[in-house]
N, C-alpha and C. Protein backbone atom coordinates (compact mmCIF):
# COMPACT_ATOMS: atom_id res chain seq x y z
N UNK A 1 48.98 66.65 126.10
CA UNK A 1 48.16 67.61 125.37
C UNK A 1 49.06 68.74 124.87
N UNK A 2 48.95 69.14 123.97
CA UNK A 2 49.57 70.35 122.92
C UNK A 2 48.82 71.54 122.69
N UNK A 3 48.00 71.64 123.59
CA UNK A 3 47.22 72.83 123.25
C UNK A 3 47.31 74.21 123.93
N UNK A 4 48.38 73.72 125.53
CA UNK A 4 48.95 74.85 126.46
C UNK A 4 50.62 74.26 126.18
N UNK A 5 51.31 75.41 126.89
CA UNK A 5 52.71 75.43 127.02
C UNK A 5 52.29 75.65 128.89
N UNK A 6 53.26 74.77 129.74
CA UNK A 6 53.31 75.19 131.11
C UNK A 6 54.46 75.94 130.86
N UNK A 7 54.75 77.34 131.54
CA UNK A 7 56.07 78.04 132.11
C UNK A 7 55.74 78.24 133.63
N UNK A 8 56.84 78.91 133.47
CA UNK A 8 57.26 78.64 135.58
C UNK A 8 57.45 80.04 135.57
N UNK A 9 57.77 81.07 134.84
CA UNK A 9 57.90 82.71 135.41
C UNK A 9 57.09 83.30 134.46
N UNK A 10 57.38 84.90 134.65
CA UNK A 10 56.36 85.75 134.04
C UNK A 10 57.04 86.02 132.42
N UNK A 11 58.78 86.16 132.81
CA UNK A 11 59.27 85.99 131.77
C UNK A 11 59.46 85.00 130.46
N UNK A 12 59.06 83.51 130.90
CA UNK A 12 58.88 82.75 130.11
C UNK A 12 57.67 82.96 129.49
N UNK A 13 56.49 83.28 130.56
CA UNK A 13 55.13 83.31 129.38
C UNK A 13 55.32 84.76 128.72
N UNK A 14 56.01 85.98 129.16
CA UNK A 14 55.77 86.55 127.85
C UNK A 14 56.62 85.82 126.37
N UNK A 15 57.85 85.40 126.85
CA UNK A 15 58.45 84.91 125.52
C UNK A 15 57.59 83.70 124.66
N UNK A 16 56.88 82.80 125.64
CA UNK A 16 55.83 82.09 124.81
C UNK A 16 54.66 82.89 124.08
N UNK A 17 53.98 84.13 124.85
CA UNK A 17 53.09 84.95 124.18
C UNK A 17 53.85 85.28 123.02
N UNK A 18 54.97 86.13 122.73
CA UNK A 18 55.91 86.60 122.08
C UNK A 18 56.11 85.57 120.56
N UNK A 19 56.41 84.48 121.16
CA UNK A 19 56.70 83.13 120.19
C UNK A 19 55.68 82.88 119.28
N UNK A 20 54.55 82.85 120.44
CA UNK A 20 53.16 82.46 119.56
C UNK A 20 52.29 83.46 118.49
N UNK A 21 52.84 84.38 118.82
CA UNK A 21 52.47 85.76 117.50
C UNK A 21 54.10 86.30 116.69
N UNK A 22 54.53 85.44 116.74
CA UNK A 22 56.05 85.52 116.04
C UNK A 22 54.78 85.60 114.41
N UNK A 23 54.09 85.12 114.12
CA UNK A 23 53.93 84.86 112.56
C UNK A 23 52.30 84.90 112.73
N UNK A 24 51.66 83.98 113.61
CA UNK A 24 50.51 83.64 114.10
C UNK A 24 49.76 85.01 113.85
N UNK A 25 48.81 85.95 113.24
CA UNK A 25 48.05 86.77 113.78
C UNK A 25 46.63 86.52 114.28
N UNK A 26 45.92 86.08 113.68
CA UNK A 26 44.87 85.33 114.09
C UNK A 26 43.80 84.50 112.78
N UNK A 27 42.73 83.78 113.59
CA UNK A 27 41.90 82.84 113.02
C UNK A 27 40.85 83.65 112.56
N UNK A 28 40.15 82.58 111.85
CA UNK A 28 38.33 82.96 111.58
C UNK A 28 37.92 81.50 110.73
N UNK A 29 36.86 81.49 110.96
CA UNK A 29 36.13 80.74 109.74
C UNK A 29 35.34 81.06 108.74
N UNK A 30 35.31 81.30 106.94
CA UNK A 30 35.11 81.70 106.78
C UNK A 30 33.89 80.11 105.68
N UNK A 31 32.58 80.29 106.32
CA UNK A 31 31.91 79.46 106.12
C UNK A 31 32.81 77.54 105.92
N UNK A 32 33.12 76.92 105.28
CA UNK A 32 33.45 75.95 106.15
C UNK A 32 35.05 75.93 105.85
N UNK A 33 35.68 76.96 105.92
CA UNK A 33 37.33 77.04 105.91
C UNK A 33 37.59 77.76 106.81
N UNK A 34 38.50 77.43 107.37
CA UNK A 34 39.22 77.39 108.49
C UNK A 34 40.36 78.72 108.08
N UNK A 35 40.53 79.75 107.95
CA UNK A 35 41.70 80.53 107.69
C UNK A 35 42.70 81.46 109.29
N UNK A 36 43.70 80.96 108.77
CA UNK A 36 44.44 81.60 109.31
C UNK A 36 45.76 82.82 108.73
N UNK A 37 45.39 83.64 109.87
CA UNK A 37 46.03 85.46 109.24
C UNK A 37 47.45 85.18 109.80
N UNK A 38 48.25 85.38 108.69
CA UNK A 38 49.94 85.05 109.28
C UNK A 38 50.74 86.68 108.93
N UNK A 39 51.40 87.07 109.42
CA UNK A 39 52.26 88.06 109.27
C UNK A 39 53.27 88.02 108.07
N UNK A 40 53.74 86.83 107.87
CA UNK A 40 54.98 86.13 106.58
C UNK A 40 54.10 85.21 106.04
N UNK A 41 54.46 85.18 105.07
CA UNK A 41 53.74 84.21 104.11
C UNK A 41 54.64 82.76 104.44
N UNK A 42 54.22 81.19 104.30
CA UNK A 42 55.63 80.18 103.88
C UNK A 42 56.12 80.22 102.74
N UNK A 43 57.53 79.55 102.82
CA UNK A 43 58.18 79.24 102.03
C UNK A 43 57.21 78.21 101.45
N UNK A 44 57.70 78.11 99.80
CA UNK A 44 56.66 76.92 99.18
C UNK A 44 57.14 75.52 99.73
N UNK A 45 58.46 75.07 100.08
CA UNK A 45 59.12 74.05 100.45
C UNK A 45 57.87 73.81 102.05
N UNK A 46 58.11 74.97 102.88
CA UNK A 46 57.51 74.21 104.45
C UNK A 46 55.58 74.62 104.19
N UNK A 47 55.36 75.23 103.23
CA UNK A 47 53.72 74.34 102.37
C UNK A 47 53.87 73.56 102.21
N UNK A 48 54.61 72.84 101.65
CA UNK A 48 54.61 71.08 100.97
C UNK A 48 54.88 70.59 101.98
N UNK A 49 55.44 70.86 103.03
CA UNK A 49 55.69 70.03 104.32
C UNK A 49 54.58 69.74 104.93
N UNK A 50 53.77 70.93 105.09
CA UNK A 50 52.78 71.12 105.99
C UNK A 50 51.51 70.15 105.06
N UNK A 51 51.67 69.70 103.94
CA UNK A 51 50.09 68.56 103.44
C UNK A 51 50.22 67.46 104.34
N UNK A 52 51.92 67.23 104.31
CA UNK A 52 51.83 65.93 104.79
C UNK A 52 52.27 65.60 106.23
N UNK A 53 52.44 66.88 106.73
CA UNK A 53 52.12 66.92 107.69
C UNK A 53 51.16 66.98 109.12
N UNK A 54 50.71 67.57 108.26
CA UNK A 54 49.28 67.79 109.32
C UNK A 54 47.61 67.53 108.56
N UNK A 55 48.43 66.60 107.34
CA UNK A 55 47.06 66.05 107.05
C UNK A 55 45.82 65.64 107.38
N UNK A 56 46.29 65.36 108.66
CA UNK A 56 44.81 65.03 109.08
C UNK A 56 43.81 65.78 110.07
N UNK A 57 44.54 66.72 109.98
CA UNK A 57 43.51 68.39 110.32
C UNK A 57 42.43 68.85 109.36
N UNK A 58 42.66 68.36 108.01
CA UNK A 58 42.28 68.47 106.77
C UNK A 58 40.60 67.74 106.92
N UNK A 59 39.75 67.98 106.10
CA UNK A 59 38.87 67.16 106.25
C UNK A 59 38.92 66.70 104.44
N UNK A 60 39.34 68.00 103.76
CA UNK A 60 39.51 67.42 102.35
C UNK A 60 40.40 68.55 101.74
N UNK A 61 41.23 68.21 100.89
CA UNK A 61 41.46 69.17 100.04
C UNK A 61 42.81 69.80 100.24
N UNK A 62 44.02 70.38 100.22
CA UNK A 62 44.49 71.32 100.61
C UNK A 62 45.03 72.37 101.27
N UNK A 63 46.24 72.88 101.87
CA UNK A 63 46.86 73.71 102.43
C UNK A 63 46.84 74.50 101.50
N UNK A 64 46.31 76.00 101.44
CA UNK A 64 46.38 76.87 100.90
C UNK A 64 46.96 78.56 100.85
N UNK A 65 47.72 78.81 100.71
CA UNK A 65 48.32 80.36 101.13
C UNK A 65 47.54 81.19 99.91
N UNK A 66 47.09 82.39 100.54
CA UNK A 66 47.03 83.59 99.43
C UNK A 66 47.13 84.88 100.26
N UNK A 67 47.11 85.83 99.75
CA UNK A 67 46.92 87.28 100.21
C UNK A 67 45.36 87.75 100.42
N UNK A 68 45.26 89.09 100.69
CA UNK A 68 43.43 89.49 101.09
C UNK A 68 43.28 89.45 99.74
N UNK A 69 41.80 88.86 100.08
CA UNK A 69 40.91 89.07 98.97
C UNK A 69 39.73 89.92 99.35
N UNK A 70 39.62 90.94 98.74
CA UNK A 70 38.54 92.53 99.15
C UNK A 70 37.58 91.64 98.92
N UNK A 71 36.58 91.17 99.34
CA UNK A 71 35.57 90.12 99.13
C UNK A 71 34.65 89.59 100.65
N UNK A 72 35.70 89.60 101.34
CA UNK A 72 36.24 89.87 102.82
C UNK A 72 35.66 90.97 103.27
N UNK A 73 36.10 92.04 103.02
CA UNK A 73 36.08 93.26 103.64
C UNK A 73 36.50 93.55 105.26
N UNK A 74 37.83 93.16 104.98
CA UNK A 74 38.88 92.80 106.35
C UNK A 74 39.99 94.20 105.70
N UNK A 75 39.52 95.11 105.53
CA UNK A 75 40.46 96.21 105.09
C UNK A 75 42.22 96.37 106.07
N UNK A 76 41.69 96.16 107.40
CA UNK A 76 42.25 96.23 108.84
C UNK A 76 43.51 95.16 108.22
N UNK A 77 43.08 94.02 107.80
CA UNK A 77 44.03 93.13 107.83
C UNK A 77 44.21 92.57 106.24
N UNK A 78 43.98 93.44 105.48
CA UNK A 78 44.78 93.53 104.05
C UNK A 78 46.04 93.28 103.64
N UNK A 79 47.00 93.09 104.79
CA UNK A 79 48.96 93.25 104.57
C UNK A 79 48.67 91.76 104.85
N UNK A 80 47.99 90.58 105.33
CA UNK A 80 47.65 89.45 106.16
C UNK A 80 47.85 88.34 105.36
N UNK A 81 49.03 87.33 104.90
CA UNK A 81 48.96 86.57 104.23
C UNK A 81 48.14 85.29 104.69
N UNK A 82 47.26 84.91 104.01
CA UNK A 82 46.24 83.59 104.69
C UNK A 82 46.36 82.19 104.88
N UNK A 83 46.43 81.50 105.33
CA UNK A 83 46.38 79.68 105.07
C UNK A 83 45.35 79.83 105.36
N UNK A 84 44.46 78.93 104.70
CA UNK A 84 43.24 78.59 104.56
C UNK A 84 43.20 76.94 104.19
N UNK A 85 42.26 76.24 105.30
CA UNK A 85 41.98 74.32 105.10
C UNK A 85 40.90 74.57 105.61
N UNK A 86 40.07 73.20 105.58
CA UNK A 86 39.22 72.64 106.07
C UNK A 86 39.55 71.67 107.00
N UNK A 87 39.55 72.75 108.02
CA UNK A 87 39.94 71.84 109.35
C UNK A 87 38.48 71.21 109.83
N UNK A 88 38.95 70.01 110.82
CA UNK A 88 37.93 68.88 110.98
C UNK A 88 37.49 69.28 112.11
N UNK A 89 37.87 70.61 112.73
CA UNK A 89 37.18 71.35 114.02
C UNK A 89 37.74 70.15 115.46
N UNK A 90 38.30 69.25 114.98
CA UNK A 90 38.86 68.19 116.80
C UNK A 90 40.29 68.73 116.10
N UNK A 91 40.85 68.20 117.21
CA UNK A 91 42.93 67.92 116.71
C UNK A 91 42.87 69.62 117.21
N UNK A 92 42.53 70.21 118.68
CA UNK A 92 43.15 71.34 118.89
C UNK A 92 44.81 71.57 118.89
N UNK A 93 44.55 70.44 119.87
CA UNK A 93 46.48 70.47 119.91
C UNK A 93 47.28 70.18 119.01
N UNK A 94 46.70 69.60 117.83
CA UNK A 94 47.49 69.15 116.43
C UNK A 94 47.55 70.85 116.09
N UNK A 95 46.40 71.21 115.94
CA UNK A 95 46.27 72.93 115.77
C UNK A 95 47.15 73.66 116.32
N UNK A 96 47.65 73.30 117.27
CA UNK A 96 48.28 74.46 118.00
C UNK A 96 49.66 73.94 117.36
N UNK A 97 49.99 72.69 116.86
CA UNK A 97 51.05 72.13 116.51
C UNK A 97 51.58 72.91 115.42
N UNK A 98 50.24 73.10 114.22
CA UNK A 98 50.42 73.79 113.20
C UNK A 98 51.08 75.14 113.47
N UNK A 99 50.31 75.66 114.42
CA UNK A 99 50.77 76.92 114.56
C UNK A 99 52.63 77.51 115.09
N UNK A 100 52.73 76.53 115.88
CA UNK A 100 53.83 76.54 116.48
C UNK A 100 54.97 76.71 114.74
N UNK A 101 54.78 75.71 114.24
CA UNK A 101 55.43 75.38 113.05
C UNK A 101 55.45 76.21 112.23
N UNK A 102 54.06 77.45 111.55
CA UNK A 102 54.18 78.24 110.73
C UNK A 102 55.08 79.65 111.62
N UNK A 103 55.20 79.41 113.30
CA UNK A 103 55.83 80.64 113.75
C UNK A 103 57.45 80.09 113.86
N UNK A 104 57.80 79.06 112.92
CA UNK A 104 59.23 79.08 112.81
C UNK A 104 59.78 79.42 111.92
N UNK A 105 60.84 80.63 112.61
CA UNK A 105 61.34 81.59 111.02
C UNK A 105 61.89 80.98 109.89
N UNK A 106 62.49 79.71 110.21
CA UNK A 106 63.04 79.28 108.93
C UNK A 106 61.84 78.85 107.76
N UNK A 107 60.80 78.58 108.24
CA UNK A 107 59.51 78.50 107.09
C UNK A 107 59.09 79.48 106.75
N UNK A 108 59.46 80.72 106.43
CA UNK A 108 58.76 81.92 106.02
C UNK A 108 59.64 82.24 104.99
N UNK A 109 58.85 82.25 103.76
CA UNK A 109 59.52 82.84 102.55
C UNK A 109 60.01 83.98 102.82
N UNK A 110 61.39 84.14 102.26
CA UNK A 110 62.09 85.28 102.12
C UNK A 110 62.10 86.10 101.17
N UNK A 111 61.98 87.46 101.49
CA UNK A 111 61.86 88.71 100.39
C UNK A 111 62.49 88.25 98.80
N UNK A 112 62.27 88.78 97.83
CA UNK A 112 63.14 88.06 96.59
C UNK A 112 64.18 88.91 96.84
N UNK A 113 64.61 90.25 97.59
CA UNK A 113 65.71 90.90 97.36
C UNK A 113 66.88 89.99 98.14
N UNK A 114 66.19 89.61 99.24
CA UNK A 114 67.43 88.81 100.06
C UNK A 114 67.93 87.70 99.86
N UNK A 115 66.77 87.13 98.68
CA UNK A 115 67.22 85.72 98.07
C UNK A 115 68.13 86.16 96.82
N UNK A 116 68.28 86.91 96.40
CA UNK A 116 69.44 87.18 95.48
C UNK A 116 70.74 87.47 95.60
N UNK A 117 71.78 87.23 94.59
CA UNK A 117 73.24 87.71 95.22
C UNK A 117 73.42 89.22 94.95
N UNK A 118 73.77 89.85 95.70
CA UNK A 118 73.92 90.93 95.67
C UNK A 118 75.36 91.72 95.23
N UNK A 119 75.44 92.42 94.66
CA UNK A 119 77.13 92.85 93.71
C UNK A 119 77.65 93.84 94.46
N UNK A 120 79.11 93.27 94.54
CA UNK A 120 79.85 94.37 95.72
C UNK A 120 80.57 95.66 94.61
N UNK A 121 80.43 95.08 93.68
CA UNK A 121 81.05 96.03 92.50
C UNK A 121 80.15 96.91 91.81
N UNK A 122 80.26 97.74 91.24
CA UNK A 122 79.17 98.47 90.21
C UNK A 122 78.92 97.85 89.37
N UNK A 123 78.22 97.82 88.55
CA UNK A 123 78.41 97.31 87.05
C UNK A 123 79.11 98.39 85.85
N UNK A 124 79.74 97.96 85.45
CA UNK A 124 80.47 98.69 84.39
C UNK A 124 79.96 99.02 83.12
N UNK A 125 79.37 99.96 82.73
CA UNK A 125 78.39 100.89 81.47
C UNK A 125 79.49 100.13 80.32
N UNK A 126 79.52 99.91 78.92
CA UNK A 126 79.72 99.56 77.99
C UNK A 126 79.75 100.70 77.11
């Protein structure tokens, strides 16, 4: 089952608590979608991973990322980038699978400043 982590000290479960809100903030359903509140948005590469990955959490349709939509009226959690599916409500531990996966840093899109090269020189006026 995938739905607990066993640890053996106090220090391991905080680093698993720790791990598991690395990105994770929390759930809701918002009539029959399934959304989840992430801290980092993904990279578009580990979205495309994640259709075919965990497809069959899906009941139809789509892995979806967006930002708040005031529609909501989740003011609190406005900074909250979303995945949103239609999960099939079984497959907890596939769920928790997901989650594990969106809290790995290398799937989190990076700022556009840090994805650019950055100039050790000035630029020189003309």
């Amino acid at each position: 089952m995938n739905l607990m982590k066993l640890v053996y000290s106090a220090d391991e479960a905080v680093a698993e608590i720790n791990r598991f809100y690395s990105n994770f903030h929390s759930s809701r359903w918002l009539k029959n979608t399934f959304v989840i509140r992430m801290h980092h948005a993904l990279s578009e590469q580990a979205l495309n991973a994640l259709q075919d990955r965990f497809a069959g959490l899906r009941l139809s349709g789509d892995f979806q990322q967006y930002g708040h939509q005031d529609e909501y009226d989740e003011a609190q959690f406005s900074h909250l980038t979303r995945l949103a599916f239609t999960f099939n409500g079984r497959n907890h531990g596939r769920l928790r699978e997901l989650v594990d996966c969106i809290n790995l840093e290398e799937n989190w899109a990076r700022p556009a400043h840090s994805q650019q090269a950055r100039r050790t020189e000035p630029v020189k006026s003309m």
